[in-house]
PDB file of N, CA and C in Angstrom:
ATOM      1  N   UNK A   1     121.336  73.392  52.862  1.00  0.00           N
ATOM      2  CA  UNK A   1     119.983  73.844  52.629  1.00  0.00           C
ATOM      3  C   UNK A   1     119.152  73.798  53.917  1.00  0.00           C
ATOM      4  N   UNK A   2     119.101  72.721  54.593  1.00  0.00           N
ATOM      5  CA  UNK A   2     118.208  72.703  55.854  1.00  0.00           C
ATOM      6  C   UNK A   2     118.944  73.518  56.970  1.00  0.00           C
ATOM      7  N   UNK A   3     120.501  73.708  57.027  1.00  0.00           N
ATOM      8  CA  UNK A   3     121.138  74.407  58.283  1.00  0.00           C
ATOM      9  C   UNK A   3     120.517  75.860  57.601  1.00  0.00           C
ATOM     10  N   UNK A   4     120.483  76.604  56.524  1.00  0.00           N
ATOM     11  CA  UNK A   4     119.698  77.813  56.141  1.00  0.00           C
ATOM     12  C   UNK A   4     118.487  78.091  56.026  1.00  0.00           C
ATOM     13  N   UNK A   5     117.409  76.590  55.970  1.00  0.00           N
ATOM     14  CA  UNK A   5     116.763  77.242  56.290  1.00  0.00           C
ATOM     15  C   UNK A   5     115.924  77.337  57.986  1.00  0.00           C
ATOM     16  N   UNK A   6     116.453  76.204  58.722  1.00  0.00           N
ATOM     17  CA  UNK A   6     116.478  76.604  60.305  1.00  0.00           C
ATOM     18  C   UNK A   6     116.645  77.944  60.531  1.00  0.00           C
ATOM     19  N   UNK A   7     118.107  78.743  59.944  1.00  0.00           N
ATOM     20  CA  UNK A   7     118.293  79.905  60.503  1.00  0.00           C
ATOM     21  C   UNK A   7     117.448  80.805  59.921  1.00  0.00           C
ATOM     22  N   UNK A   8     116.950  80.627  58.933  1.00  0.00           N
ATOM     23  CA  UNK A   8     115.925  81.934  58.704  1.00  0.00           C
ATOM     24  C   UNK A   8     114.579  81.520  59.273  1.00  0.00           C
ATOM     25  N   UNK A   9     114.190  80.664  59.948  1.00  0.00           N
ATOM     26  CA  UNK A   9     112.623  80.151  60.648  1.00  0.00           C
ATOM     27  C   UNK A   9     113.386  80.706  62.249  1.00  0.00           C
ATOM     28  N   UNK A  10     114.761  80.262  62.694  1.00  0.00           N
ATOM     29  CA  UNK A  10     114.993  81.183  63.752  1.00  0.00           C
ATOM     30  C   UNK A  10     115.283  82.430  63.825  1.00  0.00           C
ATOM     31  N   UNK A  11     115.503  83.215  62.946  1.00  0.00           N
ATOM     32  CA  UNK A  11     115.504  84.537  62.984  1.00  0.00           C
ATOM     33  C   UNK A  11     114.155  85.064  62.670  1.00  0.00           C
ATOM     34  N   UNK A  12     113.363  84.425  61.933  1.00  0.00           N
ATOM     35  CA  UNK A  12     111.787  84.787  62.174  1.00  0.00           C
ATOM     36  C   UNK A  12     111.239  85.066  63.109  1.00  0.00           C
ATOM     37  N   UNK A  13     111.781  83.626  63.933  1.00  0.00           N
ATOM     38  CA  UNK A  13     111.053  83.135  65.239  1.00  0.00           C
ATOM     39  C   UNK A  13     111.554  84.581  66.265  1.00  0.00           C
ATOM     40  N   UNK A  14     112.556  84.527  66.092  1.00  0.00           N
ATOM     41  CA  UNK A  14     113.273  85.736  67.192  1.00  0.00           C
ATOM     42  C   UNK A  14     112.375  87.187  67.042  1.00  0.00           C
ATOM     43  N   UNK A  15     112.295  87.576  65.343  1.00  0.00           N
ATOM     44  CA  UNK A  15     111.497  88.942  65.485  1.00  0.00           C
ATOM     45  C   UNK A  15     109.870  88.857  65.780  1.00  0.00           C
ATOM     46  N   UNK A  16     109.530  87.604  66.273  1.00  0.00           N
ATOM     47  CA  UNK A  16     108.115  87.600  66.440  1.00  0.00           C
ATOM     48  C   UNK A  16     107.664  87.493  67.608  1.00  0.00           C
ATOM     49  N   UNK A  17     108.609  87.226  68.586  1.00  0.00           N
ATOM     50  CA  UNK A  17     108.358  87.647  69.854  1.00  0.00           C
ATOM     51  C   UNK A  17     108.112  88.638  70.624  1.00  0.00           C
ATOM     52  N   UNK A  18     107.607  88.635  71.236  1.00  0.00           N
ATOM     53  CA  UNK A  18     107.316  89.836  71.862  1.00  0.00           C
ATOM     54  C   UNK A  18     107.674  89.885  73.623  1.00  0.00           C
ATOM     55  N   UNK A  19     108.844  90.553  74.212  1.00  0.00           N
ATOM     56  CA  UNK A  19     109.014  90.512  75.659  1.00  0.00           C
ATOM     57  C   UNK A  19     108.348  91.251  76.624  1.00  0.00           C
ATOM     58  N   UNK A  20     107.825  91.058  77.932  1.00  0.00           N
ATOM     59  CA  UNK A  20     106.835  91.590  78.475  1.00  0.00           C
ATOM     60  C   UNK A  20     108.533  92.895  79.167  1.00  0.00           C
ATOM     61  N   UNK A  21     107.192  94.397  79.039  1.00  0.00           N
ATOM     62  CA  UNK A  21     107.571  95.268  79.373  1.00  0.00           C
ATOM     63  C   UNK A  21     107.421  95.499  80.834  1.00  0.00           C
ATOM     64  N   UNK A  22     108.584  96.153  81.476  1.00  0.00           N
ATOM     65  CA  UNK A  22     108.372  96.114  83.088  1.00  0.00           C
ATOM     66  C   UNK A  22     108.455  97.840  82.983  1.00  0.00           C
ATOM     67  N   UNK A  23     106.386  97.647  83.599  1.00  0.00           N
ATOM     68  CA  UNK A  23     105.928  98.942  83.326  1.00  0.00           C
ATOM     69  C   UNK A  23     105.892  98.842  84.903  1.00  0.00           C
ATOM     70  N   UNK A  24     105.737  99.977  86.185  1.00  0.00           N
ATOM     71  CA  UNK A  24     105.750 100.677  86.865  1.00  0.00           C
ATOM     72  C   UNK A  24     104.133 100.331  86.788  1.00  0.00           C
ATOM     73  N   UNK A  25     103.314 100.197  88.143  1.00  0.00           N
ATOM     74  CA  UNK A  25     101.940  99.386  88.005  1.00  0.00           C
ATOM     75  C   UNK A  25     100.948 100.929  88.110  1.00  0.00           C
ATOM     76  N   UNK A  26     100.040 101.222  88.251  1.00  0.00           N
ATOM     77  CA  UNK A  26      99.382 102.379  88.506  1.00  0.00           C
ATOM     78  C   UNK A  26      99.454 102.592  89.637  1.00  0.00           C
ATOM     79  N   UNK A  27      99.553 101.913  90.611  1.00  0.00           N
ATOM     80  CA  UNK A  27      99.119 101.912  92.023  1.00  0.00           C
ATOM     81  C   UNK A  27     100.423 102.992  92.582  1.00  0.00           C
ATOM     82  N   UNK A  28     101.566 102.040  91.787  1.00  0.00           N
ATOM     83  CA  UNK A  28     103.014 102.563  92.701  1.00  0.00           C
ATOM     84  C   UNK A  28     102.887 103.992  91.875  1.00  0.00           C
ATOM     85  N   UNK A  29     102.831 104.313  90.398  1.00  0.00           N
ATOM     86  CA  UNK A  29     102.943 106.021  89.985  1.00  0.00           C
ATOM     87  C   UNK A  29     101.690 106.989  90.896  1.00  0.00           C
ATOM     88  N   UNK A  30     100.707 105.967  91.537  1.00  0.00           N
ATOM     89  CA  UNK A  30      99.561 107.595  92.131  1.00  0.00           C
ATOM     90  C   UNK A  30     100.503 107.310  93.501  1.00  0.00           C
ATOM     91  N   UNK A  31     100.639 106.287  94.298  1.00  0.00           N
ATOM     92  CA  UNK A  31     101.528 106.628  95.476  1.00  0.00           C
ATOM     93  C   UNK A  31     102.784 107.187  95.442  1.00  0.00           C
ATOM     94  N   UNK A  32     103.602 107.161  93.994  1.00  0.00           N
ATOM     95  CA  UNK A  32     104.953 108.298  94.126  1.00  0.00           C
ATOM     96  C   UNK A  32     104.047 109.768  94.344  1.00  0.00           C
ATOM     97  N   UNK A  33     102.816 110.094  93.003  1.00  0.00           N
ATOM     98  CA  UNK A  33     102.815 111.161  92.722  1.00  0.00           C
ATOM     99  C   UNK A  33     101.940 111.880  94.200  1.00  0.00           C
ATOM    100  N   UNK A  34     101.148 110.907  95.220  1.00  0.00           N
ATOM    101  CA  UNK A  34     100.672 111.338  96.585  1.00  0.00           C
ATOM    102  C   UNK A  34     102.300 111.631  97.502  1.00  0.00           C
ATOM    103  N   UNK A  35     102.869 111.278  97.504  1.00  0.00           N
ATOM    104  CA  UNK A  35     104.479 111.572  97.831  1.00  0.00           C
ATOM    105  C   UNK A  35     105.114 112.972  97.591  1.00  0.00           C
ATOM    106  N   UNK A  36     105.009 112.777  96.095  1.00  0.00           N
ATOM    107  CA  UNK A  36     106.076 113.817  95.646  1.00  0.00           C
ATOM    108  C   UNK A  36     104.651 115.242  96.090  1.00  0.00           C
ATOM    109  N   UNK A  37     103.491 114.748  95.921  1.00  0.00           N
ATOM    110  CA  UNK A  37     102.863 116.381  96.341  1.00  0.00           C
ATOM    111  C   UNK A  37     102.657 116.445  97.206  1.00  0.00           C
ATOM    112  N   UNK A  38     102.612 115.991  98.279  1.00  0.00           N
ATOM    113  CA  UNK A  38     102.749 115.844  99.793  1.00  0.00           C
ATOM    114  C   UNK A  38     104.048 116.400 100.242  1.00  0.00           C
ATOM    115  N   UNK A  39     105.188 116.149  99.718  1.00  0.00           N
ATOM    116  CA  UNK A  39     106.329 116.506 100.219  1.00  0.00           C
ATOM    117  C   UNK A  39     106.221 117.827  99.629  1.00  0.00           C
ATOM    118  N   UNK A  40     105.674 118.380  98.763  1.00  0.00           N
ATOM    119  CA  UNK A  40     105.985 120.019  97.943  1.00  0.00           C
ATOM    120  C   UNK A  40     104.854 120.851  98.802  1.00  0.00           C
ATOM    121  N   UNK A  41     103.997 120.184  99.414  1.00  0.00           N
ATOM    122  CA  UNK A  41     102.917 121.288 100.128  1.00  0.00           C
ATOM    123  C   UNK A  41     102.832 120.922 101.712  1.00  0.00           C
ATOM    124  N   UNK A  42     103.310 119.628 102.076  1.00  0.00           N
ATOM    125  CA  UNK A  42     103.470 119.496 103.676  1.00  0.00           C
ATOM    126  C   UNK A  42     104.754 118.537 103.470  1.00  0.00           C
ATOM    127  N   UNK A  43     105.187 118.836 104.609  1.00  0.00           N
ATOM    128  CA  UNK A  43     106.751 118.479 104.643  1.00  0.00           C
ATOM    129  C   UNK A  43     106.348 117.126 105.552  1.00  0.00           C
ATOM    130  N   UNK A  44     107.121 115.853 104.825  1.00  0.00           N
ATOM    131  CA  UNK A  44     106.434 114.349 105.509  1.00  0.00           C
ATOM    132  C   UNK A  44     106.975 114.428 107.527  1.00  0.00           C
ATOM    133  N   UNK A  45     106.174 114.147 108.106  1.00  0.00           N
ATOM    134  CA  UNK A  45     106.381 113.551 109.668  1.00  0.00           C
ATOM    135  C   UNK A  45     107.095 112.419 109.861  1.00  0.00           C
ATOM    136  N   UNK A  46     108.316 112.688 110.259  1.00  0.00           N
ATOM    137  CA  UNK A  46     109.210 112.088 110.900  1.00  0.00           C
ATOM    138  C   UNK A  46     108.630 111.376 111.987  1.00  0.00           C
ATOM    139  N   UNK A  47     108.286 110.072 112.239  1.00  0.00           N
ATOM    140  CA  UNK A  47     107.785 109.359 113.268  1.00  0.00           C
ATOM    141  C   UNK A  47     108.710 109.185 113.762  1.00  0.00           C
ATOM    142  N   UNK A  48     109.959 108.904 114.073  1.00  0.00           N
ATOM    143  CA  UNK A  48     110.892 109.161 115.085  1.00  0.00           C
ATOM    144  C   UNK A  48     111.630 110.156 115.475  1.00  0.00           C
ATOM    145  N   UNK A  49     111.242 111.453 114.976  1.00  0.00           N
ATOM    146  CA  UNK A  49     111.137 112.545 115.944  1.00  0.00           C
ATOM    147  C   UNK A  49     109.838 113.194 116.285  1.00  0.00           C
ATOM    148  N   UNK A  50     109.144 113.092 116.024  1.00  0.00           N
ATOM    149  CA  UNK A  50     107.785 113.740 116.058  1.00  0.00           C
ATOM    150  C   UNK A  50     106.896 113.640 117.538  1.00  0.00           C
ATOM    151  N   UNK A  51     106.520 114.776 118.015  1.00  0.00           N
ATOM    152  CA  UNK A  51     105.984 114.853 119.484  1.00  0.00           C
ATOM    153  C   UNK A  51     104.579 114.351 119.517  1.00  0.00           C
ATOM    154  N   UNK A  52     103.807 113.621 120.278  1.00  0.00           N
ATOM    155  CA  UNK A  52     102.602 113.039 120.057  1.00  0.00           C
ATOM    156  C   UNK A  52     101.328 114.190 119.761  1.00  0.00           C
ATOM    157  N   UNK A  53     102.150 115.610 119.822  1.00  0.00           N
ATOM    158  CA  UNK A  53     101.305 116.450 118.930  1.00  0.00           C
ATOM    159  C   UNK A  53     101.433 116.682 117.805  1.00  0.00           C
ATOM    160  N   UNK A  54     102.463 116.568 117.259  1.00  0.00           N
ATOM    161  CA  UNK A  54     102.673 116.132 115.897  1.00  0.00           C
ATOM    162  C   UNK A  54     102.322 115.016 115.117  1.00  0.00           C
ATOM    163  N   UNK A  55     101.937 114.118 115.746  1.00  0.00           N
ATOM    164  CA  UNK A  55     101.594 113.020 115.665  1.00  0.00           C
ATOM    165  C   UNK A  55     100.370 112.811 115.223  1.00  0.00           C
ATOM    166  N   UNK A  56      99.464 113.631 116.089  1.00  0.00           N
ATOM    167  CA  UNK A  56      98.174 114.028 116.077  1.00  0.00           C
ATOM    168  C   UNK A  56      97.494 114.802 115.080  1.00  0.00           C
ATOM    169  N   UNK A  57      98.402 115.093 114.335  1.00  0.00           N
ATOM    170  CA  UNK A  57      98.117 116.075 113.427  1.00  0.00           C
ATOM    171  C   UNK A  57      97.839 115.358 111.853  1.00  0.00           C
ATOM    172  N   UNK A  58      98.261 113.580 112.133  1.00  0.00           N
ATOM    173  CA  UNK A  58      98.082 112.685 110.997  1.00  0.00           C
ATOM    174  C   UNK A  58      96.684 112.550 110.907  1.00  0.00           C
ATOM    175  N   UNK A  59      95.782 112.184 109.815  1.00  0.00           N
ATOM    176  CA  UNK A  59      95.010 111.514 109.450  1.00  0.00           C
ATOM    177  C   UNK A  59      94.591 110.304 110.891  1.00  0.00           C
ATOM    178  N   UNK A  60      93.240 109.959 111.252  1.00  0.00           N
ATOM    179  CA  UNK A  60      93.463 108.893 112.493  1.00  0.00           C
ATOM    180  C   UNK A  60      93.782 108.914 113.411  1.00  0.00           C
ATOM    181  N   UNK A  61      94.784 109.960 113.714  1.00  0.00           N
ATOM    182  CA  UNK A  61      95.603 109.365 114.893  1.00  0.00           C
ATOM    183  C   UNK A  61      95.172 110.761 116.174  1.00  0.00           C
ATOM    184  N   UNK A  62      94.793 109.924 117.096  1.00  0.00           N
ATOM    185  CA  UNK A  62      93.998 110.553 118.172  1.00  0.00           C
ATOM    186  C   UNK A  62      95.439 110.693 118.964  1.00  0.00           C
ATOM    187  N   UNK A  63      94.937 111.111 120.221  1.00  0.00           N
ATOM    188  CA  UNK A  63      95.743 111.481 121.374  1.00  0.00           C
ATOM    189  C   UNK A  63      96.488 110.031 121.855  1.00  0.00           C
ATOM    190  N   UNK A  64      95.146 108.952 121.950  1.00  0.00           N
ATOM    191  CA  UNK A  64      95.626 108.090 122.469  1.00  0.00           C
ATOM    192  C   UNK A  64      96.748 107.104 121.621  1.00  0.00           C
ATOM    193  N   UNK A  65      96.514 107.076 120.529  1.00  0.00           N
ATOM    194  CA  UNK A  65      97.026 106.148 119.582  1.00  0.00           C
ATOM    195  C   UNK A  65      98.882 107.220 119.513  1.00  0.00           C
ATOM    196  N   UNK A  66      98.742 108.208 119.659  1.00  0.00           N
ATOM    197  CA  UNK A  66      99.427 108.984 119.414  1.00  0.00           C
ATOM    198  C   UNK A  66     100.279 108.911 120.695  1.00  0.00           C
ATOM    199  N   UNK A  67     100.508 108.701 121.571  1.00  0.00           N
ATOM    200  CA  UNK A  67     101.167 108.343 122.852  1.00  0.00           C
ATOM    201  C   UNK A  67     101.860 106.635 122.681  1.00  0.00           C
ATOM    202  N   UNK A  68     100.610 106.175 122.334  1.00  0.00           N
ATOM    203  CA  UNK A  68     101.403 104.734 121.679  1.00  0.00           C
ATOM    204  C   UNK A  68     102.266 104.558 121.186  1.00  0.00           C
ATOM    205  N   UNK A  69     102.658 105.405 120.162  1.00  0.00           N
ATOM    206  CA  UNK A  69     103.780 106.106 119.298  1.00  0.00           C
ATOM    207  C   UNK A  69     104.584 105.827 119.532  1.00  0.00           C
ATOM    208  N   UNK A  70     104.651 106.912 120.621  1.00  0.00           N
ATOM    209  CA  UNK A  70     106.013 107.595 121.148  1.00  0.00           C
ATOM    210  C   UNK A  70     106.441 106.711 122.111  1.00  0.00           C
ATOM    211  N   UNK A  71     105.503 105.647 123.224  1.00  0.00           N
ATOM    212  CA  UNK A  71     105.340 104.790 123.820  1.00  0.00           C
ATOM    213  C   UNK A  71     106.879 103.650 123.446  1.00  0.00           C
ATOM    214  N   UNK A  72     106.264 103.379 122.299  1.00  0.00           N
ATOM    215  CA  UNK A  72     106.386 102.293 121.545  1.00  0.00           C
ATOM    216  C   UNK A  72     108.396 102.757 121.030  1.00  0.00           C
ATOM    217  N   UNK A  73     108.382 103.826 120.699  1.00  0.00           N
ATOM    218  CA  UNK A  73     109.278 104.329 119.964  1.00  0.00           C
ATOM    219  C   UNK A  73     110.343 104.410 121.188  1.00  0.00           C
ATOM    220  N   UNK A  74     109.997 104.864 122.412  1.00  0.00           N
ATOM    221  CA  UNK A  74     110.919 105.324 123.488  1.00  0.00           C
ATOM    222  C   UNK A  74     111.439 104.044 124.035  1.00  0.00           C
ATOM    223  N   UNK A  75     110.510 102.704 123.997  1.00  0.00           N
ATOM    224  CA  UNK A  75     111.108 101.452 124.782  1.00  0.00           C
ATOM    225  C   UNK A  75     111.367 100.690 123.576  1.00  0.00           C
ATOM    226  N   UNK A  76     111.236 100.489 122.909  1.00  0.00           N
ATOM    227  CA  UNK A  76     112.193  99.684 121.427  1.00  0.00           C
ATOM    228  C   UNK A  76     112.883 100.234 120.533  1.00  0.00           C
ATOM    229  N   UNK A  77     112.963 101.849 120.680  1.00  0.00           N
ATOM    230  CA  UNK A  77     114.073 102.523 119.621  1.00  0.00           C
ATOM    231  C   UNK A  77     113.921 102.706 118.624  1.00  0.00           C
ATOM    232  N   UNK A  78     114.125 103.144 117.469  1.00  0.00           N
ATOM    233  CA  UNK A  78     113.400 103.932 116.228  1.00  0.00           C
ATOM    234  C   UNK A  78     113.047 102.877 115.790  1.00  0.00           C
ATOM    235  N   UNK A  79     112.347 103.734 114.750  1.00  0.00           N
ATOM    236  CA  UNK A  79     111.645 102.694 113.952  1.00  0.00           C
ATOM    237  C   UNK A  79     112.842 103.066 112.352  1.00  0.00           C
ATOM    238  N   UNK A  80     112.828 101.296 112.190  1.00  0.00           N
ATOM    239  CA  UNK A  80     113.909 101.612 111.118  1.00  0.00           C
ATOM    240  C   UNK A  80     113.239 101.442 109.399  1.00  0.00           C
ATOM    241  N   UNK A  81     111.952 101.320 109.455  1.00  0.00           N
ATOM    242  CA  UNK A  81     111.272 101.667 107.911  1.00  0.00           C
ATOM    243  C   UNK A  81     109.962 101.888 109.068  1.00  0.00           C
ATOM    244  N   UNK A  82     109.339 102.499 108.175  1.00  0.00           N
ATOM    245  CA  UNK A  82     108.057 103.190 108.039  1.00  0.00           C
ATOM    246  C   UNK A  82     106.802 102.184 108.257  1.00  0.00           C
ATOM    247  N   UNK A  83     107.123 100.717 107.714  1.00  0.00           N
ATOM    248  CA  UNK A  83     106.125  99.882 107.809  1.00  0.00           C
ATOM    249  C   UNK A  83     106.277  99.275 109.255  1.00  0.00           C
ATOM    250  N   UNK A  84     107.125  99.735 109.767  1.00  0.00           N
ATOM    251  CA  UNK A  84     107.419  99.050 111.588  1.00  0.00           C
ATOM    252  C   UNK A  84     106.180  99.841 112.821  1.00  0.00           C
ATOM    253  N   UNK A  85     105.904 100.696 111.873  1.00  0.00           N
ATOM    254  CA  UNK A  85     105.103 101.358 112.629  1.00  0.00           C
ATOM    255  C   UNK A  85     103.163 100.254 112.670  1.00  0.00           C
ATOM    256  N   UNK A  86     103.385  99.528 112.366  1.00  0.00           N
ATOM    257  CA  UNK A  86     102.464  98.295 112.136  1.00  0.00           C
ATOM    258  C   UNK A  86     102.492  97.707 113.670  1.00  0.00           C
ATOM    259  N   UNK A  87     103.513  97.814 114.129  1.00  0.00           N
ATOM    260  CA  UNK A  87     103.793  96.822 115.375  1.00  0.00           C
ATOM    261  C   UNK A  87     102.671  97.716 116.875  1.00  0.00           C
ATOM    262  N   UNK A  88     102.976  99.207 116.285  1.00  0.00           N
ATOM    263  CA  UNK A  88     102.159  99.912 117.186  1.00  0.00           C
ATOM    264  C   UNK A  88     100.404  99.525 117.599  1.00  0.00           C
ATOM    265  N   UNK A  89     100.130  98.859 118.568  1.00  0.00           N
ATOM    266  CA  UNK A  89      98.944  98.935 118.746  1.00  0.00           C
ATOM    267  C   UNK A  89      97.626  99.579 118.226  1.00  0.00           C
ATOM    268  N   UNK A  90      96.885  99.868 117.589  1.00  0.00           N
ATOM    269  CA  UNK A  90      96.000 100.656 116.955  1.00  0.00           C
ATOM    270  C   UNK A  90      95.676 100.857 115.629  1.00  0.00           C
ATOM    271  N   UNK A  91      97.663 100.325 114.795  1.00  0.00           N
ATOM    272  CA  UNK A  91      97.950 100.806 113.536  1.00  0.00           C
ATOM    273  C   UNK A  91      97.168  99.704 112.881  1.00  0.00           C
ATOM    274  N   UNK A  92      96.425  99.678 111.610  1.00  0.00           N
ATOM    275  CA  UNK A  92      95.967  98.878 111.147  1.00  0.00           C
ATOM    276  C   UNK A  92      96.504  98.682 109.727  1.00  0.00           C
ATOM    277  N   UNK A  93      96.258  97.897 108.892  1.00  0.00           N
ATOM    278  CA  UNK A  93      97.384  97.863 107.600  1.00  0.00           C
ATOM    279  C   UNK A  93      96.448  98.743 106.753  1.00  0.00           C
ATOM    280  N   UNK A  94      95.088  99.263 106.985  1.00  0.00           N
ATOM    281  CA  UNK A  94      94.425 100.085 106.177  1.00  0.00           C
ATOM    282  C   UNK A  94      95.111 101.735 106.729  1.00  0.00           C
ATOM    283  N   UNK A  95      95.036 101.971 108.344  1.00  0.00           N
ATOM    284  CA  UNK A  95      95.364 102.790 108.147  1.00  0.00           C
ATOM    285  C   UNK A  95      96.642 103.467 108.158  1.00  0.00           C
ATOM    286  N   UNK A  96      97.791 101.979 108.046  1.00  0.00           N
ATOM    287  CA  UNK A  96      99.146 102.162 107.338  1.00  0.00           C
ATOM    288  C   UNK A  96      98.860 102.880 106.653  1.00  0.00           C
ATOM    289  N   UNK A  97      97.845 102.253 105.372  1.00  0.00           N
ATOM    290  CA  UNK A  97      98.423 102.538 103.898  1.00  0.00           C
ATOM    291  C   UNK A  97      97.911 104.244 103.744  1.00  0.00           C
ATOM    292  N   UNK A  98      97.018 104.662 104.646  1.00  0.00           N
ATOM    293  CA  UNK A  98      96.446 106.137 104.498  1.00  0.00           C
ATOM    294  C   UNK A  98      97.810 106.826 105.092  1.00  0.00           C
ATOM    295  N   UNK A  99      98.526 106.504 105.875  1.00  0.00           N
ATOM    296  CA  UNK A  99      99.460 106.994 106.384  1.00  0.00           C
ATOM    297  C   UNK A  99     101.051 107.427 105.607  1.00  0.00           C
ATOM    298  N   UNK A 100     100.974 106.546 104.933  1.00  0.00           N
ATOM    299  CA  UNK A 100     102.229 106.062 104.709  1.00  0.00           C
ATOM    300  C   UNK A 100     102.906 107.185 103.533  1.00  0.00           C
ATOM    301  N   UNK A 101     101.793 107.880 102.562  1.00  0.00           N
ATOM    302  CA  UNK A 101     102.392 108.777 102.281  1.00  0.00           C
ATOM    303  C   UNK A 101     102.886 110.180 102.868  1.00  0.00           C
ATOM    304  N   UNK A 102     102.594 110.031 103.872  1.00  0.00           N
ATOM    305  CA  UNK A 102     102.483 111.397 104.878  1.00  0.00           C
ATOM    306  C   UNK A 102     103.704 111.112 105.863  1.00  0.00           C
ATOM    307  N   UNK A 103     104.149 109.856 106.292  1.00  0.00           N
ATOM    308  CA  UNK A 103     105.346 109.920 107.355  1.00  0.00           C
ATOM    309  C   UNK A 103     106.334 109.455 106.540  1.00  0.00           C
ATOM    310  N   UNK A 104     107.851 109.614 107.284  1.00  0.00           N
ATOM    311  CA  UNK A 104     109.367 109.102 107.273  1.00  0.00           C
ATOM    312  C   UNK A 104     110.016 108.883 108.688  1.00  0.00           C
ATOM    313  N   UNK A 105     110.952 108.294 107.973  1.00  0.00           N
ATOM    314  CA  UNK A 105     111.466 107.375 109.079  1.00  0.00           C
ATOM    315  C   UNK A 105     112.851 107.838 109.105  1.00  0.00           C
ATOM    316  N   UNK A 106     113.591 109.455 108.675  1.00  0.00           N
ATOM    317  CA  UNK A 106     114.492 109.660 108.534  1.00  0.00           C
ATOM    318  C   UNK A 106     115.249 109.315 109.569  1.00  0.00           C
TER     319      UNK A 106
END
């Protein structure tokens, strides 16, 4: 009697839980969907091929910051993610994050 009725207070217990859902946050679906329409109407900038006029053509990035770049890129060698571009003098983590849907690091 008591081993039956444990199991029906644990099988209660089991359907009354509720497990937290691993939802995808808002932040990361508007930065895929700044991505995916960015890539369908401008094709993303390759910061390790890209000429400091190409460069220039980002959001921010002046002539000078834009030599930094390439500066930076020619005496330490590619950049191997996208967030390395932080190390560049000028880059700030704000205007990483304006950036970041717009370049690759192919």
């Amino acid at each position: 009697m008591i081993l039956s009725s444990l199991l029906v207070l644990l099988l209660f217990s089991a359907a009354c839980v509720r497990l937290p859902r691993h939802e995808m946050s808002a932040s990361y679906v508007s930065a895929r969907a700044v991505i995916t329409k960015n890539s369908a109407s401008h094709p993303l900038i390759n910061i390790n091929t890209a000429t400091a006029d190409e460069l220039e053509r980002l959001p921010g990035i002046g002539a000078a910051l834009a030599a930094r770049i390439v500066e930076h890129r020619e005496r330490y060698g590619r950049f191997r993610r996208a967030e390395h571009l932080l190390m560049v003098r000028g880059i700030s983590d704000r205007r990483f994050r304006e950036l970041r849907a717009l370049i690759t690091v192919e």
